[in-house]
N, C-alpha and C. Protein backbone atom coordinates (compact mmCIF):
# COMPACT_ATOMS: atom_id res chain seq x y z
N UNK A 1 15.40 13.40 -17.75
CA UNK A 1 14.88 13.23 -16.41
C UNK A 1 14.37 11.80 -16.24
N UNK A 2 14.62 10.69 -15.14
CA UNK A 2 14.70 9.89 -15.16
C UNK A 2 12.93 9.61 -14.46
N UNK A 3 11.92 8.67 -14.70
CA UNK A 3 10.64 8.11 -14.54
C UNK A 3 10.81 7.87 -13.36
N UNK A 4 10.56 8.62 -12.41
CA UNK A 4 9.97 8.33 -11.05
C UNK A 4 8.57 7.25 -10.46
N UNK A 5 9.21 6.52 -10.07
CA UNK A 5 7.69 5.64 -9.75
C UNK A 5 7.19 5.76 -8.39
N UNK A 6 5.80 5.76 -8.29
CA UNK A 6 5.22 6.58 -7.25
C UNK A 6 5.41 5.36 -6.39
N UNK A 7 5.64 5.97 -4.85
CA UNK A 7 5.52 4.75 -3.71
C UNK A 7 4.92 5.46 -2.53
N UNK A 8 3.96 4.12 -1.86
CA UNK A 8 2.81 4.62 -1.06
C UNK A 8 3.46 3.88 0.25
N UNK A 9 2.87 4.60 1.43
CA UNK A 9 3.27 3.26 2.38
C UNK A 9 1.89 3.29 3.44
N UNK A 10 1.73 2.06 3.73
CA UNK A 10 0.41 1.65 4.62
C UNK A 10 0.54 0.48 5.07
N UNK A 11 -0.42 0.01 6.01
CA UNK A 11 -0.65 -1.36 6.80
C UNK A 11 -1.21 -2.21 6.23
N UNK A 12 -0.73 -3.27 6.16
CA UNK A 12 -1.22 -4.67 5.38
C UNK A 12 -2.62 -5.19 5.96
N UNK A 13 -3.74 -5.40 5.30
CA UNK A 13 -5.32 -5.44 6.12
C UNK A 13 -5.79 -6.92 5.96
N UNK A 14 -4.58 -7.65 4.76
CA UNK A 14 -5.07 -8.83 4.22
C UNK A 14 -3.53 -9.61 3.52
N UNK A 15 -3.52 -10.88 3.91
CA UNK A 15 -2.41 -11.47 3.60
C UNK A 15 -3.19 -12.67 3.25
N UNK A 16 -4.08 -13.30 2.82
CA UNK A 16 -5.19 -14.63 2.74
C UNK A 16 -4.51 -15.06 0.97
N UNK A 17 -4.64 -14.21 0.03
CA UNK A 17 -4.24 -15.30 -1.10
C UNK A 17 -2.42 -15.28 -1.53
N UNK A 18 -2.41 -15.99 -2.16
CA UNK A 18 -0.99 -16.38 -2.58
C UNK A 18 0.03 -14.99 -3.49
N UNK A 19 0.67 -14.85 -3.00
CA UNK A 19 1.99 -14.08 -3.41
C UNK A 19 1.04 -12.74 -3.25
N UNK A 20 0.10 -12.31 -2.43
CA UNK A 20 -0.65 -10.98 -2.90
C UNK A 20 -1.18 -10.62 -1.91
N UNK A 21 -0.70 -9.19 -1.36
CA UNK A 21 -1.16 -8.37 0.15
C UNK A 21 -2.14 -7.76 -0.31
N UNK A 22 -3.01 -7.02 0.57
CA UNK A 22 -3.64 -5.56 0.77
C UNK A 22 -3.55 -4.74 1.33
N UNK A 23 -3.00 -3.76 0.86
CA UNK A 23 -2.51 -2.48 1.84
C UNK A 23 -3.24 -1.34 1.46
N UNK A 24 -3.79 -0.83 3.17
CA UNK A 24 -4.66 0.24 3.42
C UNK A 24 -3.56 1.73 3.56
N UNK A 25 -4.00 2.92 2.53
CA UNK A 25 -3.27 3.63 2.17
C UNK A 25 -3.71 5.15 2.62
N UNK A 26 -3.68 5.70 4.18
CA UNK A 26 -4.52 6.27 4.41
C UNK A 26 -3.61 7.94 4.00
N UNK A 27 -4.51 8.78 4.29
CA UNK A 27 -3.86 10.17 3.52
C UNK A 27 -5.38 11.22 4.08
N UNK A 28 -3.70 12.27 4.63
CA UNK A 28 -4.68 13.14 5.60
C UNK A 28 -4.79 14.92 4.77
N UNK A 29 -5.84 15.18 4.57
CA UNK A 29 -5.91 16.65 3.90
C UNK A 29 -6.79 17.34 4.43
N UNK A 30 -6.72 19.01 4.96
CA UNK A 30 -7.40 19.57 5.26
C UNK A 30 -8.74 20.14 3.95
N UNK A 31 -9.80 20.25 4.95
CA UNK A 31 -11.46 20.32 3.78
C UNK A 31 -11.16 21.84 3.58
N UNK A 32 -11.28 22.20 2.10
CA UNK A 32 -11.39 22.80 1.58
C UNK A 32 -12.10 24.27 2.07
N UNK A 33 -13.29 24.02 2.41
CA UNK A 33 -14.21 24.71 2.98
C UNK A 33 -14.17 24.91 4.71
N UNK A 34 -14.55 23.50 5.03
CA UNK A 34 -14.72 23.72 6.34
C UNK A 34 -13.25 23.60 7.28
N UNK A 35 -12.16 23.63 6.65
CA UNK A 35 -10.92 23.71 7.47
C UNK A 35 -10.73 22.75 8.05
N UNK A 36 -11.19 21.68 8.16
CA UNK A 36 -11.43 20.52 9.37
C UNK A 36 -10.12 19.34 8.75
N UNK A 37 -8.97 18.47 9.33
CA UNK A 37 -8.52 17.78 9.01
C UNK A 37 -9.37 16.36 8.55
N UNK A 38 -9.21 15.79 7.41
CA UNK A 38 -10.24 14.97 7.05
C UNK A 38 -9.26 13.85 6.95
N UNK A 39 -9.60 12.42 7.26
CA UNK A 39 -8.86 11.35 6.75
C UNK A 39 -9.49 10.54 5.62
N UNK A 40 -8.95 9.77 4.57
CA UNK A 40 -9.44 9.16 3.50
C UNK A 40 -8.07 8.16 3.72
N UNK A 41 -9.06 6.45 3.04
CA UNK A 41 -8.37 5.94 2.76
C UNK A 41 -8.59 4.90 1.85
N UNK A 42 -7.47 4.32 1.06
CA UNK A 42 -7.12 3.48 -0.10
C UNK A 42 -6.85 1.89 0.00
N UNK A 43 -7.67 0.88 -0.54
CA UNK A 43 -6.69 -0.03 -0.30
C UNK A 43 -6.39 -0.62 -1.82
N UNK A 44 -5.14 -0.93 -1.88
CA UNK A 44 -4.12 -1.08 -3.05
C UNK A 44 -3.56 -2.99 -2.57
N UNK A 45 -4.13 -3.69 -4.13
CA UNK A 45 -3.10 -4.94 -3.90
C UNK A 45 -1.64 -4.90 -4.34
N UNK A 46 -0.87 -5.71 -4.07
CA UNK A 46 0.52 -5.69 -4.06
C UNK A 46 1.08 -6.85 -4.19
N UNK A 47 1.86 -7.15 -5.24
CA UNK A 47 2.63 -8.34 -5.01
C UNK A 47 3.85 -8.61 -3.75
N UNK A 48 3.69 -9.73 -3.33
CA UNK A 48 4.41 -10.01 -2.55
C UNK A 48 5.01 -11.62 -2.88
N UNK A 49 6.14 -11.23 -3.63
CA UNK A 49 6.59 -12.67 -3.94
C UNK A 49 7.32 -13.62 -3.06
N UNK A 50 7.81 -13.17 -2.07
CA UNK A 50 8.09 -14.37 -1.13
C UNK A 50 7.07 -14.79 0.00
N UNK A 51 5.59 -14.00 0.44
CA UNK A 51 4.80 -14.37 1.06
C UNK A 51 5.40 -14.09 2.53
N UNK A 52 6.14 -12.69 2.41
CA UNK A 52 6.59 -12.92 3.99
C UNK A 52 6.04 -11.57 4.60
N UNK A 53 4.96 -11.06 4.30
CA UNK A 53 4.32 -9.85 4.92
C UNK A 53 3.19 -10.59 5.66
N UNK A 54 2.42 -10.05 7.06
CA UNK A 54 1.26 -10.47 8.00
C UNK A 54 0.71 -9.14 8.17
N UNK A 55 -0.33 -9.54 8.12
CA UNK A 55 -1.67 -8.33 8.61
C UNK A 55 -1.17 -7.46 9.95
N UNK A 56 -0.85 -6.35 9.79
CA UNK A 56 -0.33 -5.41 10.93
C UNK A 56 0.85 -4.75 10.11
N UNK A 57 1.69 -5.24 9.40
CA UNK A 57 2.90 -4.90 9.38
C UNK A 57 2.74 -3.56 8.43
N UNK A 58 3.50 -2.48 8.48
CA UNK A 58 3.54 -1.13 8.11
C UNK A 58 4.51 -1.83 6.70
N UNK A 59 4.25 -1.20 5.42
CA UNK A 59 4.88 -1.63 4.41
C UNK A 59 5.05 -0.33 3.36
N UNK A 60 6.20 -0.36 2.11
CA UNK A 60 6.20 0.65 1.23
C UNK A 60 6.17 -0.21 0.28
N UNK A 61 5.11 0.45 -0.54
CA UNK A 61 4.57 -0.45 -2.60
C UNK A 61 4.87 0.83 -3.36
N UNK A 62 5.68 -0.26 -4.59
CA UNK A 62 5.87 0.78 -5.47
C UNK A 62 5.05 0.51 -6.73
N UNK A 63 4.49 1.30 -7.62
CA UNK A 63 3.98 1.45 -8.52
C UNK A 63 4.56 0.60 -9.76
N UNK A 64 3.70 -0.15 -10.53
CA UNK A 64 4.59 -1.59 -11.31
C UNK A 64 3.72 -1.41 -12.83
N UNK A 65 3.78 -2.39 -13.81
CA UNK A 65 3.03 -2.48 -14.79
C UNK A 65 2.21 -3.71 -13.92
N UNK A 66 0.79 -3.64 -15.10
CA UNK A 66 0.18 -4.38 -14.64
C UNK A 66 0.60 -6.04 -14.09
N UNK A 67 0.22 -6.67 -13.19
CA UNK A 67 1.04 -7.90 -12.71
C UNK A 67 -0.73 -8.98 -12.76
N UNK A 68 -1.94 -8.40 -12.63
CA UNK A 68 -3.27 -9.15 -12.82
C UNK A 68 -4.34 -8.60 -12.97
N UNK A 69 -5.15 -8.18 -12.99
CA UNK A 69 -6.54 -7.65 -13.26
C UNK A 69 -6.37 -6.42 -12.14
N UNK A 70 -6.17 -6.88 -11.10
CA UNK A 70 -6.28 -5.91 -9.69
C UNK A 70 -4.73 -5.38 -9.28
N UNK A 71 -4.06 -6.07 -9.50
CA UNK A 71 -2.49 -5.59 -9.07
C UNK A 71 -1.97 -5.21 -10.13
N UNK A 72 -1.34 -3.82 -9.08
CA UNK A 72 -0.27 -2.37 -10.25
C UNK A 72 0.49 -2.23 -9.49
N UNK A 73 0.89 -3.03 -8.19
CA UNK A 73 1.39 -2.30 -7.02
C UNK A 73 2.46 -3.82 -6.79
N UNK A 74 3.78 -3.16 -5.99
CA UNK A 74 5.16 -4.49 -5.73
C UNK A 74 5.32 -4.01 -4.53
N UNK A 75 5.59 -4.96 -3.59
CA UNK A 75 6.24 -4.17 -1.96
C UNK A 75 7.62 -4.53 -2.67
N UNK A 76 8.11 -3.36 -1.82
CA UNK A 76 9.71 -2.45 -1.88
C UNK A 76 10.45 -2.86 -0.65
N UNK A 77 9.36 -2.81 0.70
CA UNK A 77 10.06 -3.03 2.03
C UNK A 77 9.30 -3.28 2.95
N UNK A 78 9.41 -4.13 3.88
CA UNK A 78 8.39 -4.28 4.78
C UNK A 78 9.19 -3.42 5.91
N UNK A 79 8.81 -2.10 6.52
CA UNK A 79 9.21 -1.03 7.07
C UNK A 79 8.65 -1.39 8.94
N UNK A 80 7.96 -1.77 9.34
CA UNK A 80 7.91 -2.25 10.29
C UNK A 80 7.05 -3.57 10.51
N UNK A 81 7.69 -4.59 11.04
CA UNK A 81 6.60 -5.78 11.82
C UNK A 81 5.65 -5.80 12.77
N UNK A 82 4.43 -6.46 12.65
CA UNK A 82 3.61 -6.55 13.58
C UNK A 82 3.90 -7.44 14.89
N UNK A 83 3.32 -6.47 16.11
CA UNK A 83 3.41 -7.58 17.00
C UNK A 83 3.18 -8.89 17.33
């Protein structure tokens, strides 16, 4: 069975340092108890080696070996542009 690597997709919140996004990774689950739809969310750095993602844009990161202290995460696709 071949190693599946996990991929997330979310909106880029930060494009400020070099080759490296931040993407907000939100994820919706109903509460346990009180039934109520709850939102939670993640933000995950990501390499971005050509520097061509901007704050807005909807993106998919895939799961990597470590790349720096904070980044585990590679964009795969930038899935939609910001206005």
């Amino acid at each position: 069975m071949a190693n599946r690597k996990v991929t997330k997709t979310g909106v880029v919140v930060s494009d400020k340092m070099d080759k490296t996004i931040v993407v907000r990774v939100e994820r919706q689950f109903k509460h346990p108890l009180y039934k109520k739809i709850v939102r939670k969310h993640k933000k995950f750095k990501a390499h971005d080696e050509k520097n061509e993602c901007k704050i807005g844009d909807l993106v998919q990161i895939q799961e990597s070996k470590p790349i720096s202290r904070h980044k585990r995460w590679i964009l795969t696709r930038i899935i939609e542009k910001s206005k």
